[in-house]
Structure formats: structure tokens, C-alpha cells
Protein backbone atom coordinates (compact mmCIF):
# COMPACT_ATOMS: atom_id res chain seq x y z
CA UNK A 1 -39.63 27.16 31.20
CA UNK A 2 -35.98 27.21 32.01
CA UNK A 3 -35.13 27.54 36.07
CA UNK A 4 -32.76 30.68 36.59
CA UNK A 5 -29.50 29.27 38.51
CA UNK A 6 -29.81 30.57 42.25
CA UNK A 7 -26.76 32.28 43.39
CA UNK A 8 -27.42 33.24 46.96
CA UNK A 9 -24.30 33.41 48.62
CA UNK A 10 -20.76 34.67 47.68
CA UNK A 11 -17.10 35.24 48.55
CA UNK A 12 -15.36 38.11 46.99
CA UNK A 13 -11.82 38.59 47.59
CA UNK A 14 -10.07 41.92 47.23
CA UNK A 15 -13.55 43.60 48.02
CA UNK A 16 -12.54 46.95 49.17
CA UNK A 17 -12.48 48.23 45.85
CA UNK A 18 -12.39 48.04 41.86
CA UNK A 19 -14.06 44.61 40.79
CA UNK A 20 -14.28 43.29 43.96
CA UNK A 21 -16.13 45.87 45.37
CA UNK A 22 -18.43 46.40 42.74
CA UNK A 23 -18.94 42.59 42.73
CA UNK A 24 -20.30 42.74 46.38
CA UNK A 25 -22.76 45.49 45.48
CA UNK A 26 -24.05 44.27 42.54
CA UNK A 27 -24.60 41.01 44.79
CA UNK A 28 -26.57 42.56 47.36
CA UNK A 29 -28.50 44.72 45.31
CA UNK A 30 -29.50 40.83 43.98
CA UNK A 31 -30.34 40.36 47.15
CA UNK A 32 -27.68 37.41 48.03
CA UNK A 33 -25.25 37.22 50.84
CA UNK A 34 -21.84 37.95 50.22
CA UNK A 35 -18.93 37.15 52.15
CA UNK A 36 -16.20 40.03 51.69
CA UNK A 37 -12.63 39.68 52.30
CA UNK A 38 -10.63 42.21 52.55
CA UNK A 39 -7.28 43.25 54.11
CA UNK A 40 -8.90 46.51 56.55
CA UNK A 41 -12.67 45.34 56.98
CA UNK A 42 -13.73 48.81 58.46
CA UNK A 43 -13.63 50.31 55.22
CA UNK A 44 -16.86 49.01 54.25
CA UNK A 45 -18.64 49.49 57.58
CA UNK A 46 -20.49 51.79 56.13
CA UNK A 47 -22.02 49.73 53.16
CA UNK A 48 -22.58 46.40 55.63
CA UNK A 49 -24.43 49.63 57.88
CA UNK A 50 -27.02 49.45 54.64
CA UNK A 51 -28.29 45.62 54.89
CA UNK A 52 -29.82 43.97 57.65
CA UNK A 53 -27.36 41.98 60.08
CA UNK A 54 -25.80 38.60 57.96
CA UNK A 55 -25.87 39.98 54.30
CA UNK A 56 -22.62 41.48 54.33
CA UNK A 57 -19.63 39.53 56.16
CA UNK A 58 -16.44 41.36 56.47
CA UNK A 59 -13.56 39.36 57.16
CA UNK A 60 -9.81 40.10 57.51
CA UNK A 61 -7.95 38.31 54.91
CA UNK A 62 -4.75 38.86 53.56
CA UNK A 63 -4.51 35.89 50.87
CA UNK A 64 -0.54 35.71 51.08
CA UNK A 65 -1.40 34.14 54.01
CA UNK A 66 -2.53 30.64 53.87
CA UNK A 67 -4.16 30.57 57.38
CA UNK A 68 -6.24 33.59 57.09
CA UNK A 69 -7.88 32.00 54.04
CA UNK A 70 -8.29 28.59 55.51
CA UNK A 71 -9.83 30.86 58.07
CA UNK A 72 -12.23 32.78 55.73
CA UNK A 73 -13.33 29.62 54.40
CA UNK A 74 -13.83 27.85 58.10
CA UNK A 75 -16.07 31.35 58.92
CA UNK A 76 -18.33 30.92 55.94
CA UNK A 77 -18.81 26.89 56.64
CA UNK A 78 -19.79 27.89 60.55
CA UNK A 79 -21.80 31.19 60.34
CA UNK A 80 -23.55 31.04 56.17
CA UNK A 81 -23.13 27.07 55.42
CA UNK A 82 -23.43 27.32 51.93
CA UNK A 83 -21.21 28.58 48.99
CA UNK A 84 -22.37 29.09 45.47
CA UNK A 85 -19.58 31.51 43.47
CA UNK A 86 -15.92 32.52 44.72
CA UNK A 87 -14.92 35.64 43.15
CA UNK A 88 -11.01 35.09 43.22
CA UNK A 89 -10.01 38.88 42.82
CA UNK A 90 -7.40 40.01 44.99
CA UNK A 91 -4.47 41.23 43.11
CA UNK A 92 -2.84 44.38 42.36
CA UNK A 93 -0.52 45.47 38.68
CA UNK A 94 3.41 45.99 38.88
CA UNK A 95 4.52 47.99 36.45
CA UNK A 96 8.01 48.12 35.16
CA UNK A 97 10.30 47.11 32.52
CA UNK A 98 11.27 43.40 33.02
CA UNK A 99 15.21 44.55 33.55
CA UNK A 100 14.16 47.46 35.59
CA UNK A 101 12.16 45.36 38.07
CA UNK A 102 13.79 43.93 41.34
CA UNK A 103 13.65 40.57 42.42
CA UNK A 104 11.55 41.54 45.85
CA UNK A 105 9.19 43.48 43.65
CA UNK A 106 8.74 40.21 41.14
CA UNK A 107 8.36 37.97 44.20
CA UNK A 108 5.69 40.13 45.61
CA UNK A 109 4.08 40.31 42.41
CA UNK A 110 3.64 36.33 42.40
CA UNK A 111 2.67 36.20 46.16
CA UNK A 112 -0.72 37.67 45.55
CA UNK A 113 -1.78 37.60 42.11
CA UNK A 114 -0.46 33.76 42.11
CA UNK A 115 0.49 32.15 45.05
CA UNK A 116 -3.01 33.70 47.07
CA UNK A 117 -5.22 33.05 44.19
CA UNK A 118 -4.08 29.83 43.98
CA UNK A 119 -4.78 29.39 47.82
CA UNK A 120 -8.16 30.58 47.61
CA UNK A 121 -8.83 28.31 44.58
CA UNK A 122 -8.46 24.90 46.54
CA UNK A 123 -9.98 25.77 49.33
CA UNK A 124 -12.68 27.31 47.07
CA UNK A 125 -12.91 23.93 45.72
CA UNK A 126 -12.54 21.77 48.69
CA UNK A 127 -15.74 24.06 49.92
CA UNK A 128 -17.82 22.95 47.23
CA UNK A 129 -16.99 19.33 47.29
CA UNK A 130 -17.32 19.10 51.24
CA UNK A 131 -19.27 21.54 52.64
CA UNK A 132 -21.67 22.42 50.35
CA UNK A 133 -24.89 20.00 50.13
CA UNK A 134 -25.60 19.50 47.36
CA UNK A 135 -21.70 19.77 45.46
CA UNK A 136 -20.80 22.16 43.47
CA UNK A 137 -20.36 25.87 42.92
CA UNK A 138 -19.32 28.03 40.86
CA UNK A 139 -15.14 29.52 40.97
CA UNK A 140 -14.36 32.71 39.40
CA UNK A 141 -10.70 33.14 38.58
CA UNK A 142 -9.71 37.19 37.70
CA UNK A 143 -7.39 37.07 35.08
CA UNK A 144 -6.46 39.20 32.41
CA UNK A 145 -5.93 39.35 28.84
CA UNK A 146 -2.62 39.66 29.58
CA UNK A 147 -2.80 36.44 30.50
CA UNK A 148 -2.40 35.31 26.81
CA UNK A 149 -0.18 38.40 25.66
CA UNK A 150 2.53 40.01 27.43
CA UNK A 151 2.62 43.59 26.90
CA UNK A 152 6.28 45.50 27.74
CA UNK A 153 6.36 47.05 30.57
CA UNK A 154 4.41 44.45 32.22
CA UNK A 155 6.38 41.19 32.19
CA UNK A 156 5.66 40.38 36.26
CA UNK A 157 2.02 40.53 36.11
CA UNK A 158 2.02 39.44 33.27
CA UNK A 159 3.77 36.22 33.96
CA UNK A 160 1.75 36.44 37.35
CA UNK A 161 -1.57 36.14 35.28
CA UNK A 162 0.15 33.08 32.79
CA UNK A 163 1.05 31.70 36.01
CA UNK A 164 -2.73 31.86 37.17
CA UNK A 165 -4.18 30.97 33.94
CA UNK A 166 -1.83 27.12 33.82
CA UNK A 167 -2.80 26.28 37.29
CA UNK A 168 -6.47 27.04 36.33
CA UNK A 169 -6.62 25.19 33.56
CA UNK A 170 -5.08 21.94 35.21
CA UNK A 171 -7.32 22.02 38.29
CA UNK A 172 -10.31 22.19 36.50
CA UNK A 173 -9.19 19.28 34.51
CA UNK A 174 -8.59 17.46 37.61
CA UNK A 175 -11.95 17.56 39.19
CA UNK A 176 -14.84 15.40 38.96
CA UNK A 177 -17.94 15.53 37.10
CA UNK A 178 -19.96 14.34 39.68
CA UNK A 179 -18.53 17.31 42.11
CA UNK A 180 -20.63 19.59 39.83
CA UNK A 181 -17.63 22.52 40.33
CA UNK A 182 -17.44 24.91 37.35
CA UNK A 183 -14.34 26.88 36.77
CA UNK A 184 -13.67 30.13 35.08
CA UNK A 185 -11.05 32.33 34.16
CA UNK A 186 -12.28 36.10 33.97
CA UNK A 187 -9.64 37.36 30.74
CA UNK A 188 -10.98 41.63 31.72
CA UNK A 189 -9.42 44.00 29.09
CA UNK A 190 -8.47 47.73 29.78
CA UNK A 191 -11.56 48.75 32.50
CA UNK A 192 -11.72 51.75 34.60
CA UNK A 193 -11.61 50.76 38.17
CA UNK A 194 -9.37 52.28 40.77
CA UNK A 195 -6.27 50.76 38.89
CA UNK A 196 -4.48 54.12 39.74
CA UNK A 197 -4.76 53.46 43.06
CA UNK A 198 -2.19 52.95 45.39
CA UNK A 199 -3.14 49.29 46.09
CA UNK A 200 -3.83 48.53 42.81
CA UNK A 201 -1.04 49.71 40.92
CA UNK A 202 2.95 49.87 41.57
CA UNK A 203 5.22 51.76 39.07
CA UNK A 204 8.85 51.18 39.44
CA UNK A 205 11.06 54.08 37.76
CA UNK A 206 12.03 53.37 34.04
CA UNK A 207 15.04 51.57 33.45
CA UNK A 208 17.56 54.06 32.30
CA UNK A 209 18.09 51.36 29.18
CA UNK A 210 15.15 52.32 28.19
CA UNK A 211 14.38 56.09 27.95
CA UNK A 212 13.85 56.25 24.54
CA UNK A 213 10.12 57.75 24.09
CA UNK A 214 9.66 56.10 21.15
CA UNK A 215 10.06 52.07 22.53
CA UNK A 216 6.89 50.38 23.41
CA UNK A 217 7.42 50.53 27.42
CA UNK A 218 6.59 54.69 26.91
CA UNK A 219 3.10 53.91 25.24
CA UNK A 220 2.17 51.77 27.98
CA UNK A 221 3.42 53.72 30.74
CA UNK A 222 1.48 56.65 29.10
CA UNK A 223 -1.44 54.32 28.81
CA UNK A 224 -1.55 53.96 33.04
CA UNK A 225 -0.92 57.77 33.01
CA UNK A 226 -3.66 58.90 31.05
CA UNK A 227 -6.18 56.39 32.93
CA UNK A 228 -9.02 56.13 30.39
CA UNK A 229 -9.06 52.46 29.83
CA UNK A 230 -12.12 51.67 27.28
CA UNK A 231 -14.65 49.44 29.28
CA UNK A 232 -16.99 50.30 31.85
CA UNK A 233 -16.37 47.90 34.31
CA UNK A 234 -19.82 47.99 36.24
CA UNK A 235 -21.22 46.91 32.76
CA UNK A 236 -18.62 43.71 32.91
CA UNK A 237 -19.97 43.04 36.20
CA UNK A 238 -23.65 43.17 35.71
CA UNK A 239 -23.20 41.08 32.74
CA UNK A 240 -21.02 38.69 35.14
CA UNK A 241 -23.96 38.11 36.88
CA UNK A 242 -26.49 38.72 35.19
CA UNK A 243 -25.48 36.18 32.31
CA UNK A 244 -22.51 34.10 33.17
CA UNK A 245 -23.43 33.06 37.25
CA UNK A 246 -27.10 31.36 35.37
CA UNK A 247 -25.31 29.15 32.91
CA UNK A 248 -24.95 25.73 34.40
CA UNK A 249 -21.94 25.39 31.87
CA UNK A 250 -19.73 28.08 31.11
CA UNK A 251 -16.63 28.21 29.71
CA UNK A 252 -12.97 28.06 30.92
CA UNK A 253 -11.82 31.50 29.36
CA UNK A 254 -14.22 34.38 29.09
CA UNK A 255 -12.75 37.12 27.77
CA UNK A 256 -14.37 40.32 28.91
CA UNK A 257 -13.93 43.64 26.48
CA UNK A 258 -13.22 44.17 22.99
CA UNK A 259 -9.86 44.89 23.80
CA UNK A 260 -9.65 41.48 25.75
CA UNK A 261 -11.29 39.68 22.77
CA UNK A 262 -8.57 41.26 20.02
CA UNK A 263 -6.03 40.50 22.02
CA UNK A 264 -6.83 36.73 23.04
CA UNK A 265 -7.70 36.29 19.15
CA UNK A 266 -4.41 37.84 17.90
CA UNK A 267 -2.53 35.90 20.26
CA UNK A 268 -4.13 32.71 19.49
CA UNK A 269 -3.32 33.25 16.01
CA UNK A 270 0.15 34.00 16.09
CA UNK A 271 0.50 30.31 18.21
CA UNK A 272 -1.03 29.07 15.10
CA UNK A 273 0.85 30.35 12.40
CA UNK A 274 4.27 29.66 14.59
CA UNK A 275 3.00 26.23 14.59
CA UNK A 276 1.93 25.49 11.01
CA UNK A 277 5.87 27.50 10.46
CA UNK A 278 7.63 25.02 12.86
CA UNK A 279 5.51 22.02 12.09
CA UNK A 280 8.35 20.63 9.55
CA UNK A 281 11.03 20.78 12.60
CA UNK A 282 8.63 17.78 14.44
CA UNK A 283 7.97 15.77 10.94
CA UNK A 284 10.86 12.76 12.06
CA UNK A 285 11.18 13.18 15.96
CA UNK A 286 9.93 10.20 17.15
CA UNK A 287 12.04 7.81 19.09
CA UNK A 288 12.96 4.83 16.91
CA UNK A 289 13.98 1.35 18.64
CA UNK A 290 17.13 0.24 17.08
């Protein structure tokens, strides 16, 4: 009979809401401990009021700044000791044509969905390799489908989650076996979550280049107005961890939502066919000694 992977302890970042927060409920409703980060803590007094005293650690952590999650990490060494998944969550979506967005606005973009994600991922896995006994655990990266395609209207985060998904890739090829640290890249599709929400969303004004309603910006601005994205995201999540936190091997890239899977697969393809189409340009490049 096959032994169910125990998961008993957790650290979601960007808890307060969306993913995050349904990630810390679904976890305590399993009965683990979670360890929530979160930029205002107090906001979910109330839910840590609901479990007795050590399941639900709230902790102050912005993750554009490096010392606050060295500090989260330190916290959860001292006061739970052990570490099985990271859910590497905080972000928030920009929203604006690539000529109509700022530099300051770009920047930002990066800071958190790239720079703090990426901050939380070593320390996530310099965690599992030296605190917890025995190694390993199990590192969640949120990404997006957009993380293979690039939508208009969405260049920044886009790039943002490109960004995420490189570094991902290469520091899971770095580690070692024996460390027994599984990494993930979460690709969600279209989910409704509180992506209309002030934290989780920024629209800058249309470029006035581009007011024609019939260019491809205007469907997916109209797409964040309307705010009926396809999935049910507390489905994604239970399946999360109901499915993906027990297998002792999953995969790099999980792509989460029909939506996510078209997309991924229609990307993927058109890499292919622009390679088989550009294959003849590579026939004689090699560097010949003379």
C-alpha cells in the first residue's frame, strides 16, 4: 500500500488573499501548520482566532525586501523547525500597453513578481538543505501561463513571469539529488480570485497610440473589466494539494486550467514550427579551423 506524502507544515507568501489565502485554508482545514506571510498580518487575526495557538503564524513580510524574508525563514527554523512546501505567491498584475507603461511601473513590476520570488526561492531552498532533517521539501513557484505567451497589454508581467520561469528552471537544475528538493512552477490560467483588487491588479491608462477598439490591447483590457475568468480557483487549489503535494516526483511545469494548457501547447508549437522553418539558417555554422 502506497504511503501518502506528509505535508505538515507550510509557508505561503502573499497570504492575505487570492491563492495565497486560499492556500492557507485549505492547509489548515488538512490540519498542517502554515506559516503566512503577509505584508499587514492583522488582517487574518481573525482566521489564526479559529485554530489553536501555533497553527497559523502570521508574519510581516514584504518580499522586496531581502531581510524580512531571511527573517521569515530564521522565524520558521526557531519557533516550527521543519519545512515541507513553500508556496512562492506574492505578486500582483500590471496592466498596460508595453509603450504606455513607465519605467518605475516596469521596475516595480520585476521587484515583486521577480526579484522577491526569487528571494524566497533560495532561501526556500537553503531551508530544505540545512534546516530541515531529513532534506528536502517541496518549492512551489506561482507562475502563469503567461509565462510561455505574452499577451498585449501585458508585456511587464509578462516578462516578470518569463523572468521567473528561467531562473526556475536553472536552479532546479543546479541542485542535488541527494538534497531531495523538488521544484515546481505553478503555469494558473484565467482564475477568479481577487485579481480586481487593488493589490492585485494595476491598470495604467491606454496609450493614446492605441485607442483603436478593435487592436488586441481592448479585448484584454475588456477581459480584466468583465472579471469572469473561467477556472474556479479553490478547485486548482484542492487539487494542488490534494494531488500534486503527495507525488514524490512532480514535474517542473504544471499547467493549471484549460486555458493554461491551450496556451502552453500553442506556444510550444509555434517554437517548433519556427524551428523546423529556421533550421536551414544553422545547417553550415560551425566554426571551421583553417
Amino acid at each position: 500500500m502506497a504511503v501518502a506524502y506528509v505535508h505538515p507544515s507550510s509557508i505561503v507568501t502573499g497570504s492575505s488573499s487570492g491563492f495565497g489565502l486560499l492556500l492557507t485554508k485549505k492547509a489548515l482545514e488538512s490540519g498542517d501548520t502554515v506559516i503566512a506571510t503577509l505584508r499587514k498580518p492583522p488582517v487574518l487575526k481573525k482566521l489564526q482566532s479559529q485554530y489553536p495557538e501555533g497553527r497559523l503564524h502570521l508574519i510581516k513580510v514584504d518580499v522586496t525586501k531581502k531581510e524580512e524574508v531571511v527573517a521569515g525563514f530564521k522565524y520558521a527554523a526557531e519557533e516550527v523547525g521543519r519545512i515541507d512546501i513553500v508556496f512562492n505567491n506574492a505578486g500582483y498584475t500590471l496592466l498596460g500597453e508595453a509603450e504606455g507603461t513607465d519605467e518605475e511601473s516596469a521596475r516595480k513590476q520585476f521587484e515583486v513578481n521577480y526579484w522577491g520570488a526569487l528571494a524566497v526561492s533560495t532561501e526556500s531552498v537553503k531551508f530544505f538543505r540545512e534546516v530541515n532533517k531529513p532534506q528536502g521539501g517541496k518549492l512551489w513557484n506561482v507562475s502563469s501561463a503567461v509565462g510561455w505567451t505574452a499577451p498585449p497589454a501585458l508585456s511587464q508581467y509578462s516578462a516578470s513571469k518569463h523572468a521567473l520561469e528561467g531562473a526556475t528552471e536553472a536552479l532546479a537544475l543546479e541542485l542535488d539529488p541527494a538534497w531531495n528538493i523538488k521544484i515546481s512552477l505553478l503555469e494558473f490560467g484565467s482564475f477568479r480570485t481577487r485579481i480586481l483588487a487593488p493589490e492585485s491588479l494595476i491598470t495604467l491608462p491606454v496609450h493614446p497610440a492605441y485607442t483603436n477598439p478593435n487592436l488586441m490591447t481592448h479585448y484584454v483590457r475588456g477581459f480584466f473589466d468583465a472579471g469572469e475568468a473561467p477556472g474556479d480557483s479553490e478547485k486548482a487549489i484542492n487539487v494542488l494539494y490534494d494531488k500534486v503535494a503527495d507525488d514524490p516526483n512532480p514535474p517542473l511545469r504544471i499547467p493549471l486550467g484549460q486555458d493554461a494548457l491551450r496556451d502552453v501547447r500553442v506556444s510550444a508549437q509555434k517554437i517548433l514550427e519556427d524551428c523546423e522553418r529556421t533550421a536551414p539558417l544553422s545547417a553550415d555554422l560551425l566554426y571551421v579551423k583553417s
